[in-house]
C-alpha atoms as a PDB file:
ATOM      1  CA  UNK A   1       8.975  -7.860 -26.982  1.00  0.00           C
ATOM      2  CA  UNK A   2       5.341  -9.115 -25.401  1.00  0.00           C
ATOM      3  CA  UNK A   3       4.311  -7.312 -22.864  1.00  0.00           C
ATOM      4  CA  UNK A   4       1.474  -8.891 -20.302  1.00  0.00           C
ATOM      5  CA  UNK A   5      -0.429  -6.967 -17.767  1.00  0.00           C
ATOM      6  CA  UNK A   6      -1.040  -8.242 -14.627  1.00  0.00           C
ATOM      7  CA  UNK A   7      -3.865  -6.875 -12.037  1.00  0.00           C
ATOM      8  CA  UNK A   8      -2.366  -4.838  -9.088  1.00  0.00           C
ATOM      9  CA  UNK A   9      -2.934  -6.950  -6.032  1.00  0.00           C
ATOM     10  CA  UNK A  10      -5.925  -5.828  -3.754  1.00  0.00           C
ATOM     11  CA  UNK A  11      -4.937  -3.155  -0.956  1.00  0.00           C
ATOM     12  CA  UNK A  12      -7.060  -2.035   2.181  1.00  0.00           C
ATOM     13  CA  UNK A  13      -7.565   1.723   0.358  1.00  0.00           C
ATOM     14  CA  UNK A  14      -9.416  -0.562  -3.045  1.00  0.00           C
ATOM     15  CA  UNK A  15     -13.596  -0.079  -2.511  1.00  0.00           C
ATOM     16  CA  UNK A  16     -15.744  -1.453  -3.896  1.00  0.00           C
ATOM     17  CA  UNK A  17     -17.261   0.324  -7.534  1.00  0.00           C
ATOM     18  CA  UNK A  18     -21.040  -0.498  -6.061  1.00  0.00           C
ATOM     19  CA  UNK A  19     -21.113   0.602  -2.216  1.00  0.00           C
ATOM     20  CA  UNK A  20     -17.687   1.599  -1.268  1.00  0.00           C
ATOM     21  CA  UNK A  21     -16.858  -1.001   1.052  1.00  0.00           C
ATOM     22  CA  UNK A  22     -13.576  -2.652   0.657  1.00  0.00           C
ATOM     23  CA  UNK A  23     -12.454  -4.727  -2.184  1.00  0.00           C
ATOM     24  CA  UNK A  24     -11.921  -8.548  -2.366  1.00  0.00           C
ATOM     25  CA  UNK A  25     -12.552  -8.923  -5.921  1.00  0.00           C
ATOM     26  CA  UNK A  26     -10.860  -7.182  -9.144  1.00  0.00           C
ATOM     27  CA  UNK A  27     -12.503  -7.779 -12.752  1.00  0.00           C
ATOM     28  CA  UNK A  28     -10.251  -6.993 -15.696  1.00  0.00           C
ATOM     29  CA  UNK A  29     -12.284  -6.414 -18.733  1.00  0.00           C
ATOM     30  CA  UNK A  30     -11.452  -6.352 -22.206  1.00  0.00           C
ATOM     31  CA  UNK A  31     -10.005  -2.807 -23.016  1.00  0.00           C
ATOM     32  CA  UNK A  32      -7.930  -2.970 -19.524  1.00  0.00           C
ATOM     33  CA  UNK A  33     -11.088  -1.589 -17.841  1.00  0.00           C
ATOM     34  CA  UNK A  34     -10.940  -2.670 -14.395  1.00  0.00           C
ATOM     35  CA  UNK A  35     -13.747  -2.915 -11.857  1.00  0.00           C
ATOM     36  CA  UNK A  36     -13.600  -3.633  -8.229  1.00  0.00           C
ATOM     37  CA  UNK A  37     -16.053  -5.501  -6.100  1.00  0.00           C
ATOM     38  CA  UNK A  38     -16.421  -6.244  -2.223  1.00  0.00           C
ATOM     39  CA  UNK A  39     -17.336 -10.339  -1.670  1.00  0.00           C
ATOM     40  CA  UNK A  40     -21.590  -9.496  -1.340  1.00  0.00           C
ATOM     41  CA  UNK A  41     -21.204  -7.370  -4.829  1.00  0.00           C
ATOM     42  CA  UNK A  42     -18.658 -10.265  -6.288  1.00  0.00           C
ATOM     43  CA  UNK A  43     -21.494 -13.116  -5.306  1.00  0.00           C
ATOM     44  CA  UNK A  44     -24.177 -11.091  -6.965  1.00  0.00           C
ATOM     45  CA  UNK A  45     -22.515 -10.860 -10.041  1.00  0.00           C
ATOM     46  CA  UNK A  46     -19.708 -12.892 -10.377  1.00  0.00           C
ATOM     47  CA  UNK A  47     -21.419 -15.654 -13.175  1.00  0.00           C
ATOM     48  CA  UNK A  48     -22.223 -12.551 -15.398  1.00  0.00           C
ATOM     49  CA  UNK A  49     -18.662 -11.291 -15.286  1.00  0.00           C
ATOM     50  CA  UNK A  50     -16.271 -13.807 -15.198  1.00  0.00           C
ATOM     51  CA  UNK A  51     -17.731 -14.932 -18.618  1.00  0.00           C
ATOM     52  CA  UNK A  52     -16.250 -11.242 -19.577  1.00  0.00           C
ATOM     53  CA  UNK A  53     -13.229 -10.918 -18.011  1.00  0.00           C
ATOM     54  CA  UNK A  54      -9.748 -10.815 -18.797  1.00  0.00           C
ATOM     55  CA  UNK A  55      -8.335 -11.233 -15.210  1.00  0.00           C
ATOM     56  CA  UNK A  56     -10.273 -11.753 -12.336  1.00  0.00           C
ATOM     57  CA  UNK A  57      -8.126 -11.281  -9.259  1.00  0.00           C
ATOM     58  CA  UNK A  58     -10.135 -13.272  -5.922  1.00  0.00           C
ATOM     59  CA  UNK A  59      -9.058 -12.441  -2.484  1.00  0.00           C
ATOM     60  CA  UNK A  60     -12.765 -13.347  -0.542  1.00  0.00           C
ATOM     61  CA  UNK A  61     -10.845 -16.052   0.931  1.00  0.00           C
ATOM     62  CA  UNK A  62      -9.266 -13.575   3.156  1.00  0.00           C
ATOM     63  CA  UNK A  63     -12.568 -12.769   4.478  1.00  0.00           C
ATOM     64  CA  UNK A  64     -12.428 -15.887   6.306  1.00  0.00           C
ATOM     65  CA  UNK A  65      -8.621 -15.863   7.261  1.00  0.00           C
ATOM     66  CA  UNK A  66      -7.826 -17.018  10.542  1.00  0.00           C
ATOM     67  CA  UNK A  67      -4.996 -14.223  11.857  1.00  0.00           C
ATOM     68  CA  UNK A  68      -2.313 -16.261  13.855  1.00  0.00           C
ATOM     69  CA  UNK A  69      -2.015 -15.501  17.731  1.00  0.00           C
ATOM     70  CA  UNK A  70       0.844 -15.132  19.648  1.00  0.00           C
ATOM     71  CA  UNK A  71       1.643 -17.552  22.282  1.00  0.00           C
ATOM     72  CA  UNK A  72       3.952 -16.093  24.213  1.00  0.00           C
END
C-alpha cells in the first residue's frame, strides 16, 4: 500500500512562521517539514522556496475574495 500525504488545508488559527499574522501560504519541504507564511512573507520568498518544496498549498487568493451579500 502507497501512502501520500496531503497538506492540511489553511485554517484562521495557522500564523504565519515569520510575524504571526495569519496564514495564506503552506510550504511542504522535503522531510515533511512544513512552514507557514502570510501573503507579504509568501511574496518575499516564494521563488526561493517553491524550487524546494514538496507541496505548496496557496490560499492568497482569498485575500482578495469578494464575500457574497444578502439581498433580501
Amino acid at each position: 500500500m502507497t501512502t501520500t500525504m496531503t497538506a492540511p488545508a489553511l485554517s484562521t488559527t495557522d500564523r504565519c512562521d515569520r510575524c504571526a499574522a495569519q496564514a495564506y501560504v503552506r510550504v511542504v519541504l522535503p522531510g515533511g517539514v512544513d512552514l507557514l507564511f502570510c501573503g507579504h512573507h509568501w511574496s518575499r520568498h516564494e521563488q526561493v522556496l517553491r524550487a524546494q518544496a514538496v507541496e505548496v498549498v496557496d490560499e492568497t487568493h482569498r485575500l482578495t475574495a469578494v464575500p457574497a451579500t444578502d439581498n433580501r
